[in-house]
Structures are given as C-alpha cells and as structure tokens.
C-alpha atoms as a PDB file:
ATOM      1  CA  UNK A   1      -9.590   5.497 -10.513  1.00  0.00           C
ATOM      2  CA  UNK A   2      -6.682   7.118  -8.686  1.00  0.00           C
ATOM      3  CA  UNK A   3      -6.362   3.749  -5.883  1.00  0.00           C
ATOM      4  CA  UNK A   4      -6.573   1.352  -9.093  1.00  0.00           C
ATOM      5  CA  UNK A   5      -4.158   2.675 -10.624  1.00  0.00           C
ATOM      6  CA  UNK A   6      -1.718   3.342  -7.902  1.00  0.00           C
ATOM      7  CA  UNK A   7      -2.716  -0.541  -7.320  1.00  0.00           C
ATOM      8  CA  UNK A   8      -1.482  -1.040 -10.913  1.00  0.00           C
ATOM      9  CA  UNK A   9       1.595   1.079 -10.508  1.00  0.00           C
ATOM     10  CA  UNK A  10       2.947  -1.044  -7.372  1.00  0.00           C
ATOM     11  CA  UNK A  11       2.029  -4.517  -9.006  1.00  0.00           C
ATOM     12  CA  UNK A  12       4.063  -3.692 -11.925  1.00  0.00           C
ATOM     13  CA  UNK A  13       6.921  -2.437  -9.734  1.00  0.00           C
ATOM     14  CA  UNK A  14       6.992  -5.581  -7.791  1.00  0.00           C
ATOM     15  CA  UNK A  15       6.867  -7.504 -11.414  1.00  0.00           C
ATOM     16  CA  UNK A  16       9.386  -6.239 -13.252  1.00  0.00           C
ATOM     17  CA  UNK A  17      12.231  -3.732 -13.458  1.00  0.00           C
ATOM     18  CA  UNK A  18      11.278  -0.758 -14.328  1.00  0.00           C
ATOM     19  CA  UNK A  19      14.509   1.742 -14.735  1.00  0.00           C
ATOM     20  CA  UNK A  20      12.356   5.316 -15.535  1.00  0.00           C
ATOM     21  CA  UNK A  21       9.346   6.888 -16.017  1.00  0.00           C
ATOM     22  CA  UNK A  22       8.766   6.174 -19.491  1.00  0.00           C
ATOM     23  CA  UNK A  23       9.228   2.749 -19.491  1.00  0.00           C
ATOM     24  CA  UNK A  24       6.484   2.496 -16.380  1.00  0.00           C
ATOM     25  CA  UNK A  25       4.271   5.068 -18.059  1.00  0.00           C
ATOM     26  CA  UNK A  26       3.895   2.341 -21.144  1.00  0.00           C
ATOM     27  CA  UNK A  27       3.398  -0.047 -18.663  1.00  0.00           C
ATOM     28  CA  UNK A  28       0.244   1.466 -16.726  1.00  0.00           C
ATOM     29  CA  UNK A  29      -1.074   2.406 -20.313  1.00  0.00           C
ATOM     30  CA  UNK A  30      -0.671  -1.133 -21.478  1.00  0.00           C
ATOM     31  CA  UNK A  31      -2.661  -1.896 -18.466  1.00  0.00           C
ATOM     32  CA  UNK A  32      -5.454   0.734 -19.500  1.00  0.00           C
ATOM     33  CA  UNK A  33      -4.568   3.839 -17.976  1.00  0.00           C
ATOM     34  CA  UNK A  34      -3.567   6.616 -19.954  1.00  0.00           C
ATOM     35  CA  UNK A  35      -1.520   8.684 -17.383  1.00  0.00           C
ATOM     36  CA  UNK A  36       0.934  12.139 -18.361  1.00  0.00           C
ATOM     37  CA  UNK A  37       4.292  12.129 -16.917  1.00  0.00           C
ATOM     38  CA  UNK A  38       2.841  14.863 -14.272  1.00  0.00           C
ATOM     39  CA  UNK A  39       0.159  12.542 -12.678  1.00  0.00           C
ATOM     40  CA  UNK A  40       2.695   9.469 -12.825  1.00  0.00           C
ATOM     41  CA  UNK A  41       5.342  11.511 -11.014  1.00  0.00           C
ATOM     42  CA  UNK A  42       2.454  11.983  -8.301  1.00  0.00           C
ATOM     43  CA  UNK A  43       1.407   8.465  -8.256  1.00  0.00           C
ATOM     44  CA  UNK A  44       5.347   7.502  -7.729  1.00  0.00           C
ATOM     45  CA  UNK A  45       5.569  10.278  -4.926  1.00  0.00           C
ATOM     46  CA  UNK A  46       2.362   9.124  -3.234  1.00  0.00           C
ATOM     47  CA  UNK A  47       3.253   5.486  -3.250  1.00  0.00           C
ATOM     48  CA  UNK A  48       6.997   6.406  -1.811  1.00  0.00           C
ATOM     49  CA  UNK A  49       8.448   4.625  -4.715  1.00  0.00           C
ATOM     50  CA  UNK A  50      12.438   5.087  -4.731  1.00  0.00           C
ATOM     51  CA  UNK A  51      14.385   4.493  -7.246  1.00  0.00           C
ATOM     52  CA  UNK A  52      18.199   2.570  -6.678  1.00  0.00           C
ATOM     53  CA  UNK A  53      20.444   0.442  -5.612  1.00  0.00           C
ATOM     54  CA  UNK A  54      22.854  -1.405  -8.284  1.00  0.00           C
ATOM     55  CA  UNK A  55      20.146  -2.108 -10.509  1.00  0.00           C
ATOM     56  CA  UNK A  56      18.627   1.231 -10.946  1.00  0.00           C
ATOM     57  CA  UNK A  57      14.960   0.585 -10.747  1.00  0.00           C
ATOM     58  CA  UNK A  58      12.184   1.736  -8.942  1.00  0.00           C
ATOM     59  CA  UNK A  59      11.412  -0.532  -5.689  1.00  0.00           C
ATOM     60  CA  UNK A  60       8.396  -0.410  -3.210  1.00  0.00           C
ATOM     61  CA  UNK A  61       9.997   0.664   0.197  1.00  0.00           C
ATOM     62  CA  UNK A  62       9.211  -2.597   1.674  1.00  0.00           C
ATOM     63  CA  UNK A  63      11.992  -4.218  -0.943  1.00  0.00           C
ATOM     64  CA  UNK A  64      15.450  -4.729   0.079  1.00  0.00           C
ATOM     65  CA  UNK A  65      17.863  -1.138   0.611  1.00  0.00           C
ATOM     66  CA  UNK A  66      14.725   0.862   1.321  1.00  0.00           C
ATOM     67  CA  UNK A  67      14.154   3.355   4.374  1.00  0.00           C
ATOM     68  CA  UNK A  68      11.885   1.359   7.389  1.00  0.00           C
ATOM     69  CA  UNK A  69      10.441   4.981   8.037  1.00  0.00           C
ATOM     70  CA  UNK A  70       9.908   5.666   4.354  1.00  0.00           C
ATOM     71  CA  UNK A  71       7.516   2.391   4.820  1.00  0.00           C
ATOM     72  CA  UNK A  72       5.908   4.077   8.430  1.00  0.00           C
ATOM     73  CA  UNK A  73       5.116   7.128   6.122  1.00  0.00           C
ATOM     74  CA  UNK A  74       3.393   5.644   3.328  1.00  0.00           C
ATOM     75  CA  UNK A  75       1.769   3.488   5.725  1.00  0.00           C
ATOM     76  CA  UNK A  76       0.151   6.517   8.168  1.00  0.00           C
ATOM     77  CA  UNK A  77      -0.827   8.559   4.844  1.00  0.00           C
ATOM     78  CA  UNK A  78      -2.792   5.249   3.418  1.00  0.00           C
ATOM     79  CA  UNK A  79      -4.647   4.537   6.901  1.00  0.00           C
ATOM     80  CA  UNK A  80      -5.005   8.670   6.884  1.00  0.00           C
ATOM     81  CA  UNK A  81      -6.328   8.404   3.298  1.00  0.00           C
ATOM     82  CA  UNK A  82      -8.354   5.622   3.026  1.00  0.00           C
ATOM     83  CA  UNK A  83      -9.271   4.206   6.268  1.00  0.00           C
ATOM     84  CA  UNK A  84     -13.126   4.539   7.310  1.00  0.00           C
ATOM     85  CA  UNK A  85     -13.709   2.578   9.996  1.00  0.00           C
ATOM     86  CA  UNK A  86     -12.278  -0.808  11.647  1.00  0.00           C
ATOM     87  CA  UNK A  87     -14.793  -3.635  13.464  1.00  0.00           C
ATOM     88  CA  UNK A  88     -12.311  -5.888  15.588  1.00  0.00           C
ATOM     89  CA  UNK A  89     -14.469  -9.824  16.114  1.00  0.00           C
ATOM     90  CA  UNK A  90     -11.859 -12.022  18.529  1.00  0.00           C
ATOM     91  CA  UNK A  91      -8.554 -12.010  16.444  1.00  0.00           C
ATOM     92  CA  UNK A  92     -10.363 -10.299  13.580  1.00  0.00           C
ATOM     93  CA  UNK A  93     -10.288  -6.969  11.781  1.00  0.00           C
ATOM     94  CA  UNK A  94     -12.410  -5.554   9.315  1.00  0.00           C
ATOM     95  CA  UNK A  95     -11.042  -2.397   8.372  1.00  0.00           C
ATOM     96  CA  UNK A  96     -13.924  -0.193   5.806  1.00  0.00           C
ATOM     97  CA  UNK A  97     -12.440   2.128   2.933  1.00  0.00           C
ATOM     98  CA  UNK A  98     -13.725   3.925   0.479  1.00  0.00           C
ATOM     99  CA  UNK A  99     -15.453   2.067  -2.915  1.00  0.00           C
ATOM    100  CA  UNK A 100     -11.565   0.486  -4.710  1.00  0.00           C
ATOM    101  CA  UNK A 101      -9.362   1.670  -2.005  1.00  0.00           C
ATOM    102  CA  UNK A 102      -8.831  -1.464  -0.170  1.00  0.00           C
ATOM    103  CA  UNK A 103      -6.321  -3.068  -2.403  1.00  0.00           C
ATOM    104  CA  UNK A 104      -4.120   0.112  -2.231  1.00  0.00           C
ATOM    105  CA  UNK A 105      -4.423  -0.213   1.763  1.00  0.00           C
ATOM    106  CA  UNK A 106      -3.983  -3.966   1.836  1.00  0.00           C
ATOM    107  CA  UNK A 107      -0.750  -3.174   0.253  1.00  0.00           C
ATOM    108  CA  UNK A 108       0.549  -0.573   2.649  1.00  0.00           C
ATOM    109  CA  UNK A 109      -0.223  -2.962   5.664  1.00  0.00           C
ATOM    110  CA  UNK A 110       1.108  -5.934   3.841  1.00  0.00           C
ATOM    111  CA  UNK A 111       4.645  -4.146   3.494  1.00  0.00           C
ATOM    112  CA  UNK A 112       4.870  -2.649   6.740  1.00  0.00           C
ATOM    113  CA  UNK A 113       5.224  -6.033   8.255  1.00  0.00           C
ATOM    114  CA  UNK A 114       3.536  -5.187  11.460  1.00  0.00           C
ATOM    115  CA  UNK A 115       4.066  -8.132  14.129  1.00  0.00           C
ATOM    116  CA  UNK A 116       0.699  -7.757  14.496  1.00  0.00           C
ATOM    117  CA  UNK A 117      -0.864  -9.219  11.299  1.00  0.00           C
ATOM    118  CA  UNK A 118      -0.396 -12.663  10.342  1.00  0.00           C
ATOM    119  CA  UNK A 119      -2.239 -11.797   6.796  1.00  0.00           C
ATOM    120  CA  UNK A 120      -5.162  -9.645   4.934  1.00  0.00           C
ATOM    121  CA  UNK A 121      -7.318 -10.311   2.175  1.00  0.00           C
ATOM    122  CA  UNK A 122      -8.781  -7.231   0.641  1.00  0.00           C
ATOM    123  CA  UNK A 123     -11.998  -6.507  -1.298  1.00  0.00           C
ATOM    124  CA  UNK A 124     -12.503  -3.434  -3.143  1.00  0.00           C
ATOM    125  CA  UNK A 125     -13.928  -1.740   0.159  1.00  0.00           C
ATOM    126  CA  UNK A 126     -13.421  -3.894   2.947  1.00  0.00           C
ATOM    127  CA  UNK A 127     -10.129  -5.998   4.490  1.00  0.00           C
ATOM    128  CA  UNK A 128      -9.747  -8.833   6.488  1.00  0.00           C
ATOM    129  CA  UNK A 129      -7.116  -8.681   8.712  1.00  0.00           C
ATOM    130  CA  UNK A 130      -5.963 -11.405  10.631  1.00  0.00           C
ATOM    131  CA  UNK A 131      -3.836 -11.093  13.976  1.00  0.00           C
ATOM    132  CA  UNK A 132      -2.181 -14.119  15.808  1.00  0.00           C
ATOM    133  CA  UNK A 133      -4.533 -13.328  18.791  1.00  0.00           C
ATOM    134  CA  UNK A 134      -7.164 -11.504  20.615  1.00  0.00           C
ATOM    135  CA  UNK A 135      -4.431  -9.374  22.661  1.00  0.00           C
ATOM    136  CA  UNK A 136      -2.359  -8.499  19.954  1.00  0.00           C
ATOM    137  CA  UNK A 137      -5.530  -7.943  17.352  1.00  0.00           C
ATOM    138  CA  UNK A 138      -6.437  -5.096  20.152  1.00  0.00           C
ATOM    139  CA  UNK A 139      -3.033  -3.582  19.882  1.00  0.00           C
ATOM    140  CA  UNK A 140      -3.085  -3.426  16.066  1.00  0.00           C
ATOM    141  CA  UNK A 141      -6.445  -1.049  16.483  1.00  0.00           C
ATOM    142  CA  UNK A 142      -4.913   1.297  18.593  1.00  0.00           C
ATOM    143  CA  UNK A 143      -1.678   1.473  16.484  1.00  0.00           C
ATOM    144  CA  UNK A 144      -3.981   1.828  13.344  1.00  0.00           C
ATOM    145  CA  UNK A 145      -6.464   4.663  14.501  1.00  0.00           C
ATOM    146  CA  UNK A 146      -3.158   6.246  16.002  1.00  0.00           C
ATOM    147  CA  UNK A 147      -1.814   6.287  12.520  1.00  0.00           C
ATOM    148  CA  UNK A 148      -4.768   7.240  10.790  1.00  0.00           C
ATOM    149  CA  UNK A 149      -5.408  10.613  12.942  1.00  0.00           C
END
C-alpha cells in the first residue's frame, strides 16, 4: 500500500502544481488513499520531494533546480528498499521487487538518468530494463548491487 501510494504521490507531483501539503493530501485522497498529514510528510521525505523555486511547488528531484545527489540518494534507498534480485540476458535486465514495488523503483531509475539505461517498463514486481549494449548492461549491475548494499 505504502509503494502505491508513494507511486500516486510522485504522479501527481509530476501532473500538477501542488504548492503544500493540504492541497496534495486532497489529491492522494481523491485518488483513494486516505493519508494524515504525519504519514504524507513521510511519504514526501521518503520520495526526496523538495519544495521551490519561483513557483513554490513541490518537484521530484529529477525536475529542473533540484540537487543531482538528492536524486543519487533517493535512488540508493529505492534499490536498498526494494530491489530483490537482478537477471542480466545480453543487453537485458530484469530487476525482481517485492509484490507493487516496481513502479516506485522504475521511477527512481527513470529519474536518475543513468547513461546506462536506454528505458524500463515496470510490472508490479518485475522491470525490464533496457541498456544500449551488452558492455554497458554489465556495468549497470555492478553500479546497481553497489547501490543497493
């Protein structure tokens, strides 16, 4: 429940402007989850969700004016949450999670912008990651399991 609706949190980010707490706590419940402000403070904590620039609005830290290493962090604490196991085929990964933790994974490694990965599709336990090539798709396991330990 927790991964969905971090999942929910960071779609709605990346939708709309959301200036405070409130206004993305009616958000998440208009999306089904009922969440106090001490949870959603968690969620926004967990996801590295900062909140600025000229606007005023929360942003993931992969958006524009946010902190490369903020994006490094959340991206070691997903692959040291949620990260079971990864099969590499050829140019191929197949990285495991636990049951509805892929998407929230999928996300982390689609913001970090890794040279490494040309894209990922994600399942609710399993991700497909595709690298450019065989050389570099061995590189991207060691960086990941080096993250994830």
């Amino acid at each position: 429940m927790k991964t969905r609706r971090q999942s929910i949190i960071l779609d709605i980010v990346q939708r709309e402007p959301i200036h405070n707490q409130e206004q993305l706590r009616h958000c998440v419940k208009a999306a089904g989850f009922d969440v106090t402000q001490a949870t959603l403070s968690r969620d926004i904590r967990d996801l590295g969700l900062v909140k600025g620039g000229s606007d005023g609005v929360y942003r993931t830290p992969s958006q524009p004016g946010t902190n490369p290493m903020a994006v490094a962090s959340i991206l070691q604490r997903s692959l040291s949450d949620y990260l079971a196991r990864v099969d590499r085929v050829n140019h191929m990964l197949l990285l495991r999670t636990g049951p509805g933790q892929a998407q929230v994974l999928g996300v982390a490694l689609d913001r970090a912008g890794l040279p490494e990965i040309v894209g990922t599709v994600a399942g609710d336990d399993t991700i497909l990651v595709i690298a450019p090539d065989v050389r570099r798709a061995r590189t991207l396991v060691k960086r990941l399991e080096d993250f994830s330990s």
